[in-house]
C-alpha atoms as a PDB file:
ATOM      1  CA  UNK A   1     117.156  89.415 130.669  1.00  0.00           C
ATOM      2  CA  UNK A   2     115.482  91.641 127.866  1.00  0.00           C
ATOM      3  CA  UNK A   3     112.145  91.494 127.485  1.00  0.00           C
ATOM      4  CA  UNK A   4     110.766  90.787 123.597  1.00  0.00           C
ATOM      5  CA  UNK A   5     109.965  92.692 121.387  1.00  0.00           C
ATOM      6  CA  UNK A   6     106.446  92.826 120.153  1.00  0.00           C
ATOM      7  CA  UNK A   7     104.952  93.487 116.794  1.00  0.00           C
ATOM      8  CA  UNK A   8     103.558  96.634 115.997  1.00  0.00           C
ATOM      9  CA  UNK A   9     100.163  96.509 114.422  1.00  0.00           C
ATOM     10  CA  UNK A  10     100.945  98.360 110.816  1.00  0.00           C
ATOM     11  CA  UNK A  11      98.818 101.766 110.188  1.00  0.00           C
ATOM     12  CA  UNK A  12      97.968 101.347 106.959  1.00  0.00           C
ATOM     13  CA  UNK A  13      97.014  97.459 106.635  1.00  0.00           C
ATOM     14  CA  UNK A  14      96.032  95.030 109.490  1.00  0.00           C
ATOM     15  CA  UNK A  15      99.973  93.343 109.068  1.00  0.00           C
ATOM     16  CA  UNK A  16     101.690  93.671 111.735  1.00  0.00           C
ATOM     17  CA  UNK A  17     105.416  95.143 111.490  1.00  0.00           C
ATOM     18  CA  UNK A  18     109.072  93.648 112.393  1.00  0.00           C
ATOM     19  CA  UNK A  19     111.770  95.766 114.524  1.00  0.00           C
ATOM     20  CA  UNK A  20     114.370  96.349 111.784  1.00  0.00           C
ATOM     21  CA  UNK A  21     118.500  96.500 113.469  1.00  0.00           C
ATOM     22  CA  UNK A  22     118.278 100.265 112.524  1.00  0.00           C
ATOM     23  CA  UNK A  23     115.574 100.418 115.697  1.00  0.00           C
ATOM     24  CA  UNK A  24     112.490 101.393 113.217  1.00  0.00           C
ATOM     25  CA  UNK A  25     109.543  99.382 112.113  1.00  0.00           C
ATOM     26  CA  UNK A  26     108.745  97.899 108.646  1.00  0.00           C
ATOM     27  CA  UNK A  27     105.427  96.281 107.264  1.00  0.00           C
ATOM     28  CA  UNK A  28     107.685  94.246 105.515  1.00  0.00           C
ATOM     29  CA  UNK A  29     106.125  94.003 102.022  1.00  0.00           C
ATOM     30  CA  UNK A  30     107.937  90.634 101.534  1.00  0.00           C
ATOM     31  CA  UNK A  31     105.924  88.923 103.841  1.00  0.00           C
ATOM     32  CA  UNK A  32     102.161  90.973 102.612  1.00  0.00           C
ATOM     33  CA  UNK A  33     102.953  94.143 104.608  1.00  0.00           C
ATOM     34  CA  UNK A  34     101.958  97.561 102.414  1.00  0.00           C
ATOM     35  CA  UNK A  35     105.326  98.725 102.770  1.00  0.00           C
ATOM     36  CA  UNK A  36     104.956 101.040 105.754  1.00  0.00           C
ATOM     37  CA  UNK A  37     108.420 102.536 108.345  1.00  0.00           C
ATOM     38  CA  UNK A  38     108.360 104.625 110.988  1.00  0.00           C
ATOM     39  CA  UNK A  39     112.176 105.659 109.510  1.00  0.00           C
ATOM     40  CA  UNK A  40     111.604 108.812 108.181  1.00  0.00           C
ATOM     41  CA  UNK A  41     114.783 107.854 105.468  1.00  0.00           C
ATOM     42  CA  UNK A  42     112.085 105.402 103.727  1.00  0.00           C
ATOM     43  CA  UNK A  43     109.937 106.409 100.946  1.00  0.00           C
ATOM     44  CA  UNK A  44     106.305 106.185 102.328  1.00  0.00           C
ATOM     45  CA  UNK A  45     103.331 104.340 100.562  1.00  0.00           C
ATOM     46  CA  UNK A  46     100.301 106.582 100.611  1.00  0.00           C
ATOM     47  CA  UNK A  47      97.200 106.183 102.426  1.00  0.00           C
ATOM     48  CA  UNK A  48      93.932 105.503 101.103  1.00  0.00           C
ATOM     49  CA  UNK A  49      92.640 109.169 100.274  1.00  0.00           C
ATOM     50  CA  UNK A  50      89.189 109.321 100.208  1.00  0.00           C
ATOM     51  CA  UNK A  51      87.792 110.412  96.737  1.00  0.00           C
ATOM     52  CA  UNK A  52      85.482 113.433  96.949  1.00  0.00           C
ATOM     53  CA  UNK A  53      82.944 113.470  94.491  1.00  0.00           C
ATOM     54  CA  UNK A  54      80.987 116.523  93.429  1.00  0.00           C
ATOM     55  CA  UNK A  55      77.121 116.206  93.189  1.00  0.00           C
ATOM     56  CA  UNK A  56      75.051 117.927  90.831  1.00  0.00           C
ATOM     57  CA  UNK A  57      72.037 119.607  92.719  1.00  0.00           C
ATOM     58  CA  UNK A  58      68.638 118.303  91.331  1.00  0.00           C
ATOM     59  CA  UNK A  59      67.868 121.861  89.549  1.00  0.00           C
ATOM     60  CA  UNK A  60      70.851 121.806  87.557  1.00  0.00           C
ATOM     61  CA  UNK A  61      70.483 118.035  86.889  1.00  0.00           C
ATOM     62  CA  UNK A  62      69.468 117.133  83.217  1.00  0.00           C
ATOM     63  CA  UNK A  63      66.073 115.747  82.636  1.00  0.00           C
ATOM     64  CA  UNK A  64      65.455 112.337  81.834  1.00  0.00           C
ATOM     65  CA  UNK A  65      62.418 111.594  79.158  1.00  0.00           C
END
């Protein structure tokens, strides 16, 4: 007898992902998935990039009055 198979915690989003008949994984945005395949055919969604953000240092900083 096969054993079942599990759902994949998604690693994008805390969904977890269905087995799809081609073998790969899908955060299946239908149910509130992001979208997310381990089939390299599929168009990816993008992580989260973090946004860098330049500081000014304090001597070039304009003075308030």
């Amino acid at each position: 007898m096969p054993r079942p198979v599990l759902p994949r915690r998604c690693d994008l989003c805390p969904e977890r992902c269905t087995k799809q008949p081609s073998g790969y994984w899908l955060c299946d945005p239908i149910t509130g998935g992001c979208g997310w395949s381990d089939d390299p055919g599929t168009i990816q969604p993008q992580a989260a990039t973090p946004q860098v953000v330049e500081l000014t240092p304090a001597s070039e900083a304009p003075a308030e009055s």
